[in-house]
C-alpha atoms as a PDB file:
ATOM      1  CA  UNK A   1     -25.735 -11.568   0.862  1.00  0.00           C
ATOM      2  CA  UNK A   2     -26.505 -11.133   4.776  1.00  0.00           C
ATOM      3  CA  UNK A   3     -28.261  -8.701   6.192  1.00  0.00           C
ATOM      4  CA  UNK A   4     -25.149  -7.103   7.649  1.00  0.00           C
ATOM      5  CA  UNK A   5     -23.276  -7.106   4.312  1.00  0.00           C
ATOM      6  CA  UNK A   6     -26.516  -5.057   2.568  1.00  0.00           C
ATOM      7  CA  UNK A   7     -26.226  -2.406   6.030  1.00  0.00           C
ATOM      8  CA  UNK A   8     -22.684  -2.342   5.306  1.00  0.00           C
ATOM      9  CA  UNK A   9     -23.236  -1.343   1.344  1.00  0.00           C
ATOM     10  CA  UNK A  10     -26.381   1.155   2.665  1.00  0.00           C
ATOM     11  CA  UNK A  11     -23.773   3.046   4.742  1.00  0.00           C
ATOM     12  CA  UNK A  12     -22.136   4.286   1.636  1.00  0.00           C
ATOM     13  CA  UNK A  13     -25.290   5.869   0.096  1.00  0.00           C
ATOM     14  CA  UNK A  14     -26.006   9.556   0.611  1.00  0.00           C
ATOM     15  CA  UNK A  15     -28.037   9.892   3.530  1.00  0.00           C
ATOM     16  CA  UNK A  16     -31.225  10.996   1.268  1.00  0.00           C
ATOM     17  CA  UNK A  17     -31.117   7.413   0.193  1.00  0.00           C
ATOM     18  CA  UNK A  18     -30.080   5.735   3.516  1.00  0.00           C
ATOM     19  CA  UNK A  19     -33.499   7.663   4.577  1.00  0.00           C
ATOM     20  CA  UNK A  20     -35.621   6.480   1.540  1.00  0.00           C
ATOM     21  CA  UNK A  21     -34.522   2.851   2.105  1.00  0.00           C
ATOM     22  CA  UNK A  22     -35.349   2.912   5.416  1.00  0.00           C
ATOM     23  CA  UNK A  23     -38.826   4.372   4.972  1.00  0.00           C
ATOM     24  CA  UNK A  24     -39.406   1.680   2.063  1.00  0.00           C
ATOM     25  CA  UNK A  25     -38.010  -1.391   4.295  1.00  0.00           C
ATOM     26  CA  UNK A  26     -40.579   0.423   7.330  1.00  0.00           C
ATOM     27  CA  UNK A  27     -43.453   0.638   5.058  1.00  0.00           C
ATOM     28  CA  UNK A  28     -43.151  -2.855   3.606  1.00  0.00           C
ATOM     29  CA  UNK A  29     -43.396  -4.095   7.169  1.00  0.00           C
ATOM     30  CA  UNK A  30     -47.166  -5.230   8.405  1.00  0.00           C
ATOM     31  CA  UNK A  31     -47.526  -3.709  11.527  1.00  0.00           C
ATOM     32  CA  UNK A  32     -48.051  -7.037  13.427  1.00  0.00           C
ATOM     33  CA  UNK A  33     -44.246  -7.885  12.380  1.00  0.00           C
ATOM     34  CA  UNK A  34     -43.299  -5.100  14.865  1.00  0.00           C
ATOM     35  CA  UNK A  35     -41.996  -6.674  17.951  1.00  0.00           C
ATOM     36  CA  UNK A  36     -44.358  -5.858  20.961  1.00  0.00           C
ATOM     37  CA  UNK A  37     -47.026  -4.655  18.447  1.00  0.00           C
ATOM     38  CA  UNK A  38     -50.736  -4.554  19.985  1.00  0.00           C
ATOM     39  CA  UNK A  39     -53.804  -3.258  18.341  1.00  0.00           C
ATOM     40  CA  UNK A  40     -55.398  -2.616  21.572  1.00  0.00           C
ATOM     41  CA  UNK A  41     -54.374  -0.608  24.708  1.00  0.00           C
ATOM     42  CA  UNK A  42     -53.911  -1.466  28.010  1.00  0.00           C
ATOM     43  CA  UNK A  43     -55.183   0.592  31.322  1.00  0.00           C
ATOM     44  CA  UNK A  44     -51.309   1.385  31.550  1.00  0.00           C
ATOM     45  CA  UNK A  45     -51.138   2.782  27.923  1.00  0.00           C
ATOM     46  CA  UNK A  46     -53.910   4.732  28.591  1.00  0.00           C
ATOM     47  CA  UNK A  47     -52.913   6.154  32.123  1.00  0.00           C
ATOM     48  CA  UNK A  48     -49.360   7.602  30.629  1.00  0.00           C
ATOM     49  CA  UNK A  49     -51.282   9.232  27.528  1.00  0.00           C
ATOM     50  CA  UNK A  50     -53.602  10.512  29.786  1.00  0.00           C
ATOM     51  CA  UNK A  51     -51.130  11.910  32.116  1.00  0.00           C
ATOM     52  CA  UNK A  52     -48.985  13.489  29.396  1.00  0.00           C
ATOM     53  CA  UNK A  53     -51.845  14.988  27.393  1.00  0.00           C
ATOM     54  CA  UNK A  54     -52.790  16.563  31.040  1.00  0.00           C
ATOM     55  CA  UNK A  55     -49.531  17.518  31.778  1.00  0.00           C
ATOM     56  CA  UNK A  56     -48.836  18.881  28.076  1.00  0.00           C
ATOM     57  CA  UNK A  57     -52.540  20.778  28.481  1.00  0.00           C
ATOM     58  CA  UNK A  58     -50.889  22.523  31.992  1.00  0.00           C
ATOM     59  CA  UNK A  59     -47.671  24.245  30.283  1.00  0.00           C
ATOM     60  CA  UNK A  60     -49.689  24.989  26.869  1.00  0.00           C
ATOM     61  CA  UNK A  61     -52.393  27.191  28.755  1.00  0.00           C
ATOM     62  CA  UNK A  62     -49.527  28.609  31.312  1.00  0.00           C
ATOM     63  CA  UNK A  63     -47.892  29.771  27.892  1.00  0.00           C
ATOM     64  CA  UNK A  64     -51.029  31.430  26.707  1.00  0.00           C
ATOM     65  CA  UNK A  65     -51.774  33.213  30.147  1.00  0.00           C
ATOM     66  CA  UNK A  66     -48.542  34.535  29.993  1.00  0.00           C
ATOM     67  CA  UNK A  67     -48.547  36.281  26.303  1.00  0.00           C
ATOM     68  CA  UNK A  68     -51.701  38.091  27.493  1.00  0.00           C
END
């Protein structure tokens, strides 16, 4: 069976299952398998979750200034 005949068959399960088979396939998967999987970060990784934690900090506290 190809891998396109066993997609085919999971399209006719209930979505519940469709779900649960995809979490099992996910889970079975060692993380290096993932295509452009890195254990470490680079300065660019670390500039945009810098800027978005920043930026995320900004709106949070404007939300809280304005329920007081």
């Amino acid at each position: 069976m190809t891998v396109s005949q066993l997609y085919e068959e999971a399209k006719s399960l209930p979505p519940a299952d469709q779900f649960q088979l995809a979490e099992m396939i996910l889970k079975g998967l060692p993380s290096q398998a993932l295509p452009g999987y890195s254990g470490e970060w680079s300065d660019e990784d670390i500039r945009e979750a810098t800027a978005y934690s920043l930026s995320h900090a900004v709106v949070s506290f404007d939300e809280v200034d304005e329920d007081v």
